[in-house]
N, C-alpha and C. Protein backbone atom coordinates (compact mmCIF):
# COMPACT_ATOMS: atom_id res chain seq x y z
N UNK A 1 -5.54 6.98 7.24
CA UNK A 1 -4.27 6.26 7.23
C UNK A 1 -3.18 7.19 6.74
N UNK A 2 -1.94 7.14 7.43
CA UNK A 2 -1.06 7.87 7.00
C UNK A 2 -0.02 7.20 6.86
N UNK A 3 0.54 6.04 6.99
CA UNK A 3 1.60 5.44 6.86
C UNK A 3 1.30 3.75 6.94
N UNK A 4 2.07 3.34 5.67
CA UNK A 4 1.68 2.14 5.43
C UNK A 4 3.16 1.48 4.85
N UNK A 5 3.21 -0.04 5.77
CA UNK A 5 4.46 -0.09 6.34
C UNK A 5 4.69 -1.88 5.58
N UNK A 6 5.76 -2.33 4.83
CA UNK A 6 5.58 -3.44 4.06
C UNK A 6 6.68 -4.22 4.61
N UNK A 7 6.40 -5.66 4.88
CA UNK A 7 7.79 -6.17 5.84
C UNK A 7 7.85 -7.22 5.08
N UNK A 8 9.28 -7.63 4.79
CA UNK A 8 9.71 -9.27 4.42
C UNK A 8 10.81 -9.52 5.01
N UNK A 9 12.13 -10.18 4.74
CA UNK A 9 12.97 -10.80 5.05
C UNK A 9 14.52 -9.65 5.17
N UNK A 10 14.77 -9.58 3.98
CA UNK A 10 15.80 -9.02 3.60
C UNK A 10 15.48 -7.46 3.14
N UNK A 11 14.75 -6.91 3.20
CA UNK A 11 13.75 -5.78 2.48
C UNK A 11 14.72 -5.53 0.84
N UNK A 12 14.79 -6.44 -0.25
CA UNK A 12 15.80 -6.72 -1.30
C UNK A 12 14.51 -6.88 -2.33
N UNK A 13 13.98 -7.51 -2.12
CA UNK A 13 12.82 -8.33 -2.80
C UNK A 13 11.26 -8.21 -3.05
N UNK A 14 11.27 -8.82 -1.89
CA UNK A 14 9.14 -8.61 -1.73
C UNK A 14 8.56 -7.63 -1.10
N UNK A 15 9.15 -6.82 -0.54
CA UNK A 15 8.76 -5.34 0.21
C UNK A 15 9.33 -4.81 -0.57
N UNK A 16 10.77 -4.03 -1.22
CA UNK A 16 9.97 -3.29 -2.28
C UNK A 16 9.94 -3.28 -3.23
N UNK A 17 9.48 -4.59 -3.67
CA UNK A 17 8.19 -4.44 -5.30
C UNK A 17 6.49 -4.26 -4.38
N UNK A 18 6.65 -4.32 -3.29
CA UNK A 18 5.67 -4.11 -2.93
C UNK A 18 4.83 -2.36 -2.53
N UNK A 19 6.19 -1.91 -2.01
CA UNK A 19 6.15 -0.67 -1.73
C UNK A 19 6.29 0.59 -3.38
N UNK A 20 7.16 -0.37 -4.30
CA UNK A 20 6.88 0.68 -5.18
C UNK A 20 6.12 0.42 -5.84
N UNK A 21 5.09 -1.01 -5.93
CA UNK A 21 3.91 -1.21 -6.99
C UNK A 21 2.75 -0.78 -6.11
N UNK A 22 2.73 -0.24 -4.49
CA UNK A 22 1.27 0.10 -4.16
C UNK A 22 1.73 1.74 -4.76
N UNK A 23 2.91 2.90 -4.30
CA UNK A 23 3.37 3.70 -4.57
C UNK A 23 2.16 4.19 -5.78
N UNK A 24 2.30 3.72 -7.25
CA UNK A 24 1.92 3.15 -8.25
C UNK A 24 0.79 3.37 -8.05
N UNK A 25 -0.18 2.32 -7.54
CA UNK A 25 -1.44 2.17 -7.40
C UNK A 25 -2.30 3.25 -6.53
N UNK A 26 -1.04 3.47 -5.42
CA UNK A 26 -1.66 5.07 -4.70
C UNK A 26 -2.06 5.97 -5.30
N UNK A 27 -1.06 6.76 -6.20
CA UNK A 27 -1.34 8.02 -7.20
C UNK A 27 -2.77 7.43 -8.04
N UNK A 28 -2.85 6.21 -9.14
CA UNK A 28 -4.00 6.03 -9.50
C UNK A 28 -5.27 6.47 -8.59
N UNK A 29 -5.09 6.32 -7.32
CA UNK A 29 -6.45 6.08 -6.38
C UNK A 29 -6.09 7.61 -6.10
N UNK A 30 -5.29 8.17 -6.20
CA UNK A 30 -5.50 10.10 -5.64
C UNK A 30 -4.89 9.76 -3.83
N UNK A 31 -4.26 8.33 -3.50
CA UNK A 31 -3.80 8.70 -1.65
C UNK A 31 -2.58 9.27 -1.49
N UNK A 32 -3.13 9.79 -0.98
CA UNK A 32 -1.65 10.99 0.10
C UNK A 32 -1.49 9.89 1.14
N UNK A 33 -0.43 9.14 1.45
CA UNK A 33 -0.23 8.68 2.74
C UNK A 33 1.76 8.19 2.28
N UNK A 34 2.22 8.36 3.71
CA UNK A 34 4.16 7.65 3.09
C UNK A 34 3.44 5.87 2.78
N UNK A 35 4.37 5.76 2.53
CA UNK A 35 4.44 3.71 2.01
C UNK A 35 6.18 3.83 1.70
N UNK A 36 6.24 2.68 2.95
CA UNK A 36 7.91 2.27 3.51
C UNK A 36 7.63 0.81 3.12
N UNK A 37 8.92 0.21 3.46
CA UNK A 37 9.06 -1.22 3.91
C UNK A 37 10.38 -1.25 4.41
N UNK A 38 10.58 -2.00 4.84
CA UNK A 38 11.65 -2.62 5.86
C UNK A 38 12.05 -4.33 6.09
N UNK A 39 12.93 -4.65 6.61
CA UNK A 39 13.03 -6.02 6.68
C UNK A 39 13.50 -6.44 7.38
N UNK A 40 12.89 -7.65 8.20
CA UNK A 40 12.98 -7.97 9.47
C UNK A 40 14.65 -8.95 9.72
N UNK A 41 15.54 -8.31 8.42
CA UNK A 41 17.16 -9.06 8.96
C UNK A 41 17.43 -8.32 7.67
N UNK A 42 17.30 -7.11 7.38
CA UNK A 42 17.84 -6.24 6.67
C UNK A 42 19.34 -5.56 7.37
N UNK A 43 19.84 -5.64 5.72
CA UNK A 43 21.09 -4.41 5.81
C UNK A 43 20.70 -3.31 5.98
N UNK A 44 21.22 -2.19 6.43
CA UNK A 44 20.89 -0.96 6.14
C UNK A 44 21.64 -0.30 4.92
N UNK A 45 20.12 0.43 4.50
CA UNK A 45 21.73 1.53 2.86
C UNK A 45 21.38 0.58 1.75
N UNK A 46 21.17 -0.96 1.57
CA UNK A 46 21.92 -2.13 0.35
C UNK A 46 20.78 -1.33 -0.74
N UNK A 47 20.76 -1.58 -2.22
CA UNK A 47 19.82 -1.52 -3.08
C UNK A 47 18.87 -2.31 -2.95
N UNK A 48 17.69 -2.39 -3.74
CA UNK A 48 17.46 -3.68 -4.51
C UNK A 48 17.32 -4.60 -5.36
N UNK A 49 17.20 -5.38 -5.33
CA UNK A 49 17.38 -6.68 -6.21
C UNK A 49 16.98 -5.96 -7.90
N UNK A 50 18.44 -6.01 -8.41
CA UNK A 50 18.12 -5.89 -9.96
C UNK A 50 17.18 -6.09 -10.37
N UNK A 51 16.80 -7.61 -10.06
CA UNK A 51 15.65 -8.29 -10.74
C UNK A 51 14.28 -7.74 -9.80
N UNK A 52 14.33 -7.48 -8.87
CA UNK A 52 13.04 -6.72 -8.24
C UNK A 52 13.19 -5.17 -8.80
N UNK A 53 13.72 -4.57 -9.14
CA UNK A 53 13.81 -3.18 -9.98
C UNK A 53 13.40 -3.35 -11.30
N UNK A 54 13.98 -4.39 -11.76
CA UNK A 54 13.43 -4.79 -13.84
C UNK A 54 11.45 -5.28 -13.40
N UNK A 55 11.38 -5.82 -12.56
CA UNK A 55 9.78 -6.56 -12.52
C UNK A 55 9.57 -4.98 -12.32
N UNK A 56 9.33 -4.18 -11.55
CA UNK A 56 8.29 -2.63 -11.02
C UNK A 56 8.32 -1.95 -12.34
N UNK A 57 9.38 -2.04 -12.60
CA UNK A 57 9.82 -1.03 -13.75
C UNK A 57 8.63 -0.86 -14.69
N UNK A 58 8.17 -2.58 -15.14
CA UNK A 58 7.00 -2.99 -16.31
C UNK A 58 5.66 -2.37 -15.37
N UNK A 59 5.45 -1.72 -14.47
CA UNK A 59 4.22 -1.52 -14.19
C UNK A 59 4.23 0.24 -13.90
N UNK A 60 5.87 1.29 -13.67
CA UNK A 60 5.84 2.57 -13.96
C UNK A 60 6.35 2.42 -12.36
N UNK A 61 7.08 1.09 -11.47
CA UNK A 61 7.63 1.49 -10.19
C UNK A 61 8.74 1.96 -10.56
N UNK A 62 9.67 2.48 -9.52
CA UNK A 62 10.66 2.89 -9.56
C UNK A 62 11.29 2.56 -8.12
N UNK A 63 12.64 1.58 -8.25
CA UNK A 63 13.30 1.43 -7.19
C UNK A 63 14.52 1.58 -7.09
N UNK A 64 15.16 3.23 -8.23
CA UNK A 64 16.17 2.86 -8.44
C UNK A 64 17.14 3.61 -7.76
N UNK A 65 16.12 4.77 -6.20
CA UNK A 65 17.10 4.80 -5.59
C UNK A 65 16.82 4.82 -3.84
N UNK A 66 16.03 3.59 -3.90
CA UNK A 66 15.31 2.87 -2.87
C UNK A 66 16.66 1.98 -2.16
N UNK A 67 16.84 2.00 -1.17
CA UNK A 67 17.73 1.49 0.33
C UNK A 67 17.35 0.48 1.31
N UNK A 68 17.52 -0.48 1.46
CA UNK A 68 17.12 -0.98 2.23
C UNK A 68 17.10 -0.47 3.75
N UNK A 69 16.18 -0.85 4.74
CA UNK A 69 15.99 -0.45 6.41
C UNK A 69 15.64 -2.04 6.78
N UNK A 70 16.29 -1.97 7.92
CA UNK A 70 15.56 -3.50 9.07
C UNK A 70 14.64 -2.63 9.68
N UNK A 71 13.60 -3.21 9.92
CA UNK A 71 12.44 -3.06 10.81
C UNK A 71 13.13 -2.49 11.92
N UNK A 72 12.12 -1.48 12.64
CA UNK A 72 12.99 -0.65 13.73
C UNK A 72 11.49 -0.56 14.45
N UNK A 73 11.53 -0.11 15.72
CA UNK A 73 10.52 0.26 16.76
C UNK A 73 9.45 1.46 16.13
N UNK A 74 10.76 2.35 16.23
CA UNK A 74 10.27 3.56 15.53
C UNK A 74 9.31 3.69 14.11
N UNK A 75 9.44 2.51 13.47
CA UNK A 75 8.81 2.53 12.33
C UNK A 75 7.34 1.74 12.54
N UNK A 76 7.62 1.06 13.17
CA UNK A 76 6.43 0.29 13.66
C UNK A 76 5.18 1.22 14.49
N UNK A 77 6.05 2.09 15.07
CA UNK A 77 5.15 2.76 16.04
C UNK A 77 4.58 3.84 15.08
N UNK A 78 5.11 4.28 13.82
CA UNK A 78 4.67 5.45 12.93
C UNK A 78 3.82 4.94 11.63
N UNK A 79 3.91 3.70 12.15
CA UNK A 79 3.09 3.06 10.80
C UNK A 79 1.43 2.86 11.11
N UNK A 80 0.59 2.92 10.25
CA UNK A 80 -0.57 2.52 10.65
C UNK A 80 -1.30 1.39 10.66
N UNK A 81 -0.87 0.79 9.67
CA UNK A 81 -0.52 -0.83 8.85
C UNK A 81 0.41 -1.45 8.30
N UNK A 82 0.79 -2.21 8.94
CA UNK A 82 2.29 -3.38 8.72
C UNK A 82 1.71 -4.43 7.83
N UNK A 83 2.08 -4.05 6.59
CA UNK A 83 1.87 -5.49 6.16
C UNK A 83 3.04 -6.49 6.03
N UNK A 84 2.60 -7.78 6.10
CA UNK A 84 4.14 -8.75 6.25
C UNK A 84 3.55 -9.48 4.65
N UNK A 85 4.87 -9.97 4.32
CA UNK A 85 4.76 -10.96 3.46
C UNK A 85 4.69 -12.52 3.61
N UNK A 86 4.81 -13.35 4.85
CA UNK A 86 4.57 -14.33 5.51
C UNK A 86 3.95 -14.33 6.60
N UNK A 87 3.35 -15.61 6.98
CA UNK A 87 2.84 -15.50 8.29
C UNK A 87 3.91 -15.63 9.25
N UNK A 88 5.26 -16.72 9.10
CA UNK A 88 6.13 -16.00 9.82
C UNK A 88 6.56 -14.54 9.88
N UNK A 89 6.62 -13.98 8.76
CA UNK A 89 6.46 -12.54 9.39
C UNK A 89 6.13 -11.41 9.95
N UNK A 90 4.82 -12.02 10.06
CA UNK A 90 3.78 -11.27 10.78
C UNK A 90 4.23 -11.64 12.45
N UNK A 91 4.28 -13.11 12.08
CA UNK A 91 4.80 -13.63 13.86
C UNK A 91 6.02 -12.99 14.30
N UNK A 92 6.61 -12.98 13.71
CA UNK A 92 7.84 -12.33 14.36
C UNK A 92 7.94 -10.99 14.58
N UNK A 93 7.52 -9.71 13.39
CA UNK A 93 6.74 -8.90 14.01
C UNK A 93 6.27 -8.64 15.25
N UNK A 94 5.24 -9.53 15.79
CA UNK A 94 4.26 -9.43 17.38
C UNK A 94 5.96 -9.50 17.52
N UNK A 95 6.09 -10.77 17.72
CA UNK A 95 6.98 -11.17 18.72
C UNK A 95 8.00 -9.79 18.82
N UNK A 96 8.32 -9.17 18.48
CA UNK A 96 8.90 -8.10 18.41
C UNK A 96 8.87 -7.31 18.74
N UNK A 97 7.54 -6.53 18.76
CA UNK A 97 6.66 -5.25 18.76
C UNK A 97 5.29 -5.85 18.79
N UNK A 98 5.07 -6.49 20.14
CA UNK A 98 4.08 -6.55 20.62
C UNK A 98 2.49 -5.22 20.65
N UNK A 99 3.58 -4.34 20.69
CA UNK A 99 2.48 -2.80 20.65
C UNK A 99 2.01 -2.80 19.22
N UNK A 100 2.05 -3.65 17.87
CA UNK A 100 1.40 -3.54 16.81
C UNK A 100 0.52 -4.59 16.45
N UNK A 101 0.15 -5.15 17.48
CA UNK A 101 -0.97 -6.04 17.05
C UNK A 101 -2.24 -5.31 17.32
N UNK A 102 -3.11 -5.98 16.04
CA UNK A 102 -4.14 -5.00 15.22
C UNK A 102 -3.73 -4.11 14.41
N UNK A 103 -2.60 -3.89 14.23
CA UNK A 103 -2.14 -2.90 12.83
C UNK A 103 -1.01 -4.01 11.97
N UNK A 104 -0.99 -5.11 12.28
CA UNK A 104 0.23 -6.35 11.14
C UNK A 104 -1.19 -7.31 10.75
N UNK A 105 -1.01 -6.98 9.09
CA UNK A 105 -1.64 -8.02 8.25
C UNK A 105 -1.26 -8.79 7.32
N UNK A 106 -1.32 -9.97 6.62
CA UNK A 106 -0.66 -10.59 5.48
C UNK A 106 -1.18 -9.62 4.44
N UNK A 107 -0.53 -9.59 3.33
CA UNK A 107 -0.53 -9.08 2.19
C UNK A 107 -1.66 -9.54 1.72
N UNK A 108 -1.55 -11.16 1.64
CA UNK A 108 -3.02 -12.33 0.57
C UNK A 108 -3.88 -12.25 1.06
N UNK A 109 -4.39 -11.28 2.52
CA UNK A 109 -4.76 -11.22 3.14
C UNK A 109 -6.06 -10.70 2.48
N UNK A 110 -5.40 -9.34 1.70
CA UNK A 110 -6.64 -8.36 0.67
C UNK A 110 -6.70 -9.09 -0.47
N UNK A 111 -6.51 -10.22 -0.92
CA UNK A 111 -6.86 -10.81 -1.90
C UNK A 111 -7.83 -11.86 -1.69
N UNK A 112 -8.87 -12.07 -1.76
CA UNK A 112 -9.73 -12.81 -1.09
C UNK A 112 -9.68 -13.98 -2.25
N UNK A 113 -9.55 -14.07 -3.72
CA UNK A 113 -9.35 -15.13 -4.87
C UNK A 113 -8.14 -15.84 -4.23
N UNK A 114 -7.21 -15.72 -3.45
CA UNK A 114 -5.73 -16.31 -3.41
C UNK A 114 -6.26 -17.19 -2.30
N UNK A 115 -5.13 -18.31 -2.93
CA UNK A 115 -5.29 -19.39 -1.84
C UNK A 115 -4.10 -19.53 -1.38
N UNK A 116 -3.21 -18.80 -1.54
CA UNK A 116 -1.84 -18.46 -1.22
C UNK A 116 -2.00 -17.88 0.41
N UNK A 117 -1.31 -18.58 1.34
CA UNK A 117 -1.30 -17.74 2.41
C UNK A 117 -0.19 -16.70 2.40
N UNK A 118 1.12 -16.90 1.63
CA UNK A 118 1.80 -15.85 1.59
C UNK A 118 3.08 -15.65 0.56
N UNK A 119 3.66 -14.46 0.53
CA UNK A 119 4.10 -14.35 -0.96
C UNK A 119 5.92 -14.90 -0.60
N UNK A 120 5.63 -16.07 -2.14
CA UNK A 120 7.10 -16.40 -2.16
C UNK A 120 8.52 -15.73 -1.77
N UNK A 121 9.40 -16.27 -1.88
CA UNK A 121 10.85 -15.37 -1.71
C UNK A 121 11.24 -15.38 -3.43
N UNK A 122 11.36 -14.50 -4.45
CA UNK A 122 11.82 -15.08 -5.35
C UNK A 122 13.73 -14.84 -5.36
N UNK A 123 13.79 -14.52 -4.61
CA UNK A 123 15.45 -13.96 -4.27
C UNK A 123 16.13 -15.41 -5.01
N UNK A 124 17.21 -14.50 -5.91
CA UNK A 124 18.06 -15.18 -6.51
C UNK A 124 17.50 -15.80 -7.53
N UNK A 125 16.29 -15.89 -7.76
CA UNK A 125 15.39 -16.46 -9.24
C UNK A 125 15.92 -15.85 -10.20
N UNK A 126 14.89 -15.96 -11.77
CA UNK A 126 14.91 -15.11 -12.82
C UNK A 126 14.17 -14.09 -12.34
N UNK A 127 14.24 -12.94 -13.69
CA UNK A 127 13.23 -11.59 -13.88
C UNK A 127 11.76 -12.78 -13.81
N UNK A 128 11.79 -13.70 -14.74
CA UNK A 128 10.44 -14.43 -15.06
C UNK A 128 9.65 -15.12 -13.64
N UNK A 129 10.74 -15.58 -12.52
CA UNK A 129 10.01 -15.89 -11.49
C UNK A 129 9.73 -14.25 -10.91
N UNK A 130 10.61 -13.06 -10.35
CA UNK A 130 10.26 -11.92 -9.84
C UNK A 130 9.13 -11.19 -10.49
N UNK A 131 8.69 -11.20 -11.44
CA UNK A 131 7.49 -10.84 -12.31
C UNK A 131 6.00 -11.77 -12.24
N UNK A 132 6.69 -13.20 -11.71
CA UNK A 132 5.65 -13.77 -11.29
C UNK A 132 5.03 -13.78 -9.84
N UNK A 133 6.39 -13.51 -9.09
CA UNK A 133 5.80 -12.45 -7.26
C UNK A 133 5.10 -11.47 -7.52
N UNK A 134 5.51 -10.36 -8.68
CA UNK A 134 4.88 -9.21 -8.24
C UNK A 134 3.61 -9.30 -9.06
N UNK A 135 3.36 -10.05 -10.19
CA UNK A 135 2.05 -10.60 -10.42
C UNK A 135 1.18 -10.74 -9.65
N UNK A 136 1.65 -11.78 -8.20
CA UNK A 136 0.92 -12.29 -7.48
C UNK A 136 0.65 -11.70 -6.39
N UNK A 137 1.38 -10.60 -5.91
CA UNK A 137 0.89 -9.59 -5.40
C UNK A 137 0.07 -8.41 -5.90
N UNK A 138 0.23 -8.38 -7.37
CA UNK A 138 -0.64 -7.25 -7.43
C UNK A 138 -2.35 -7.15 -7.50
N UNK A 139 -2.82 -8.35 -7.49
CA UNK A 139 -4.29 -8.14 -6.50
C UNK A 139 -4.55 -7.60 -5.42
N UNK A 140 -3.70 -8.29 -4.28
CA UNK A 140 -3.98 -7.98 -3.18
C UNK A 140 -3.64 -6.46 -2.86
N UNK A 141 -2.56 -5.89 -3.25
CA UNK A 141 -1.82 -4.31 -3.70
C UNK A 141 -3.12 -3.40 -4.22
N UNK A 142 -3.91 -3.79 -4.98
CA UNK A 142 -4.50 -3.04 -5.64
C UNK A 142 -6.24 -2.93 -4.74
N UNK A 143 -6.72 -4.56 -4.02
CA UNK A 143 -7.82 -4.25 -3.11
C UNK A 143 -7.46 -3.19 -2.20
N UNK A 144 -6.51 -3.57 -1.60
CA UNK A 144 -5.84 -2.78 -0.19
C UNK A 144 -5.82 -0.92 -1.10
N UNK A 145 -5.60 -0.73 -2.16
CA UNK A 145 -5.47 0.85 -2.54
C UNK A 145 -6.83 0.76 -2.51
N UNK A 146 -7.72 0.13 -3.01
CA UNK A 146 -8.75 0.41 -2.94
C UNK A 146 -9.85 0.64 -1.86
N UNK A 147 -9.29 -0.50 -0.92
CA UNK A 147 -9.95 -0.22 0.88
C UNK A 147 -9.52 0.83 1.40
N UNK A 148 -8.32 1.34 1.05
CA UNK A 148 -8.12 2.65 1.88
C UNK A 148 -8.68 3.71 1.04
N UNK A 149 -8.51 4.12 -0.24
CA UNK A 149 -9.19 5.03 -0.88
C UNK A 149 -10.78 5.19 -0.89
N UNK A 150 -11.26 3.94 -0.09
CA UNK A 150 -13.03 3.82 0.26
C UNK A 150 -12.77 4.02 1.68
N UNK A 151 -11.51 4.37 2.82
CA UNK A 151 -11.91 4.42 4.13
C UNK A 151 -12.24 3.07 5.01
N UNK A 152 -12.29 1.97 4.35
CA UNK A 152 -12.93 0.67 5.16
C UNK A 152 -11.43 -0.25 5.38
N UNK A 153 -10.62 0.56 5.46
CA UNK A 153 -9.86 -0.05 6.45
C UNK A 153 -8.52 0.79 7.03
């Protein structure tokens, strides 16, 4: 795997605390591979979310000079795995870029304990709800470093 690709809404929020808490979990595991995200009605250039920069921060992410991108062709086609943060996002995805089905998965997907099919929006919450997204992603963040650092996926 060489590129591993994180999709939500606004890319402000849940892509990247996602992208800088696997980031994180990569170096632990020793992977060399890029890790992007993007967002499927993103600005281009914007920051992110204060409060998604204060949650990474407590785990050694860093998003503080991370940009938002909208999902583009080009990224899709260089990625090896798309993960979405909804199942609408995964759908819209296909619907999109039909050429990435078999490489778009849910996030809760690698969490096999979650009965969550997919990760909240905490946009516009507290730090205390954004700390409780990236909580709840960081299972599934941490199987997925671990399936790729074993090769089984």
């Amino acid at each position: 795997m060489k590129q591993l690709l994180f999709v939500c809404s606004g890319n402000t929020c849940r892509s990247p605390m996602a992208e800088a808490a696997f980031k994180v979990l990569a170096a632990a595991h020793g992977l060399n591979l890029k890790v992007k995200s993007a967002g499927l009605d993103a600005w281009e250039g914007g920051g992110a979310s204060s409060m998604a920069a204060a949650a990474v921060r407590t785990i050694g992410g860093d998003l503080s000079k991370f940009r938002s991108s909208a999902l583009s062709g080009e990224m899709v086609d260089s990625s090896d795995l798309i993960v979405a943060m909804t199942a609408g996002h995964r759908a819209e995805i296909l619907d999109r870029f039909p050429s990435a089905a078999g490489r778009v998965r849910l996030l809760m997907e690698f969490d096999p304990s979650s009965a969550a099919g997919g990760v909240a929006d905490p946009y516009g919450g507290s730090l205390d709800l954004y700390r409780f997204t990236l909580d709840a992603m960081l299972p599934a963040l941490s199987n997925l470093a671990e399936m790729i650092s074993k090769n089984s996926i």
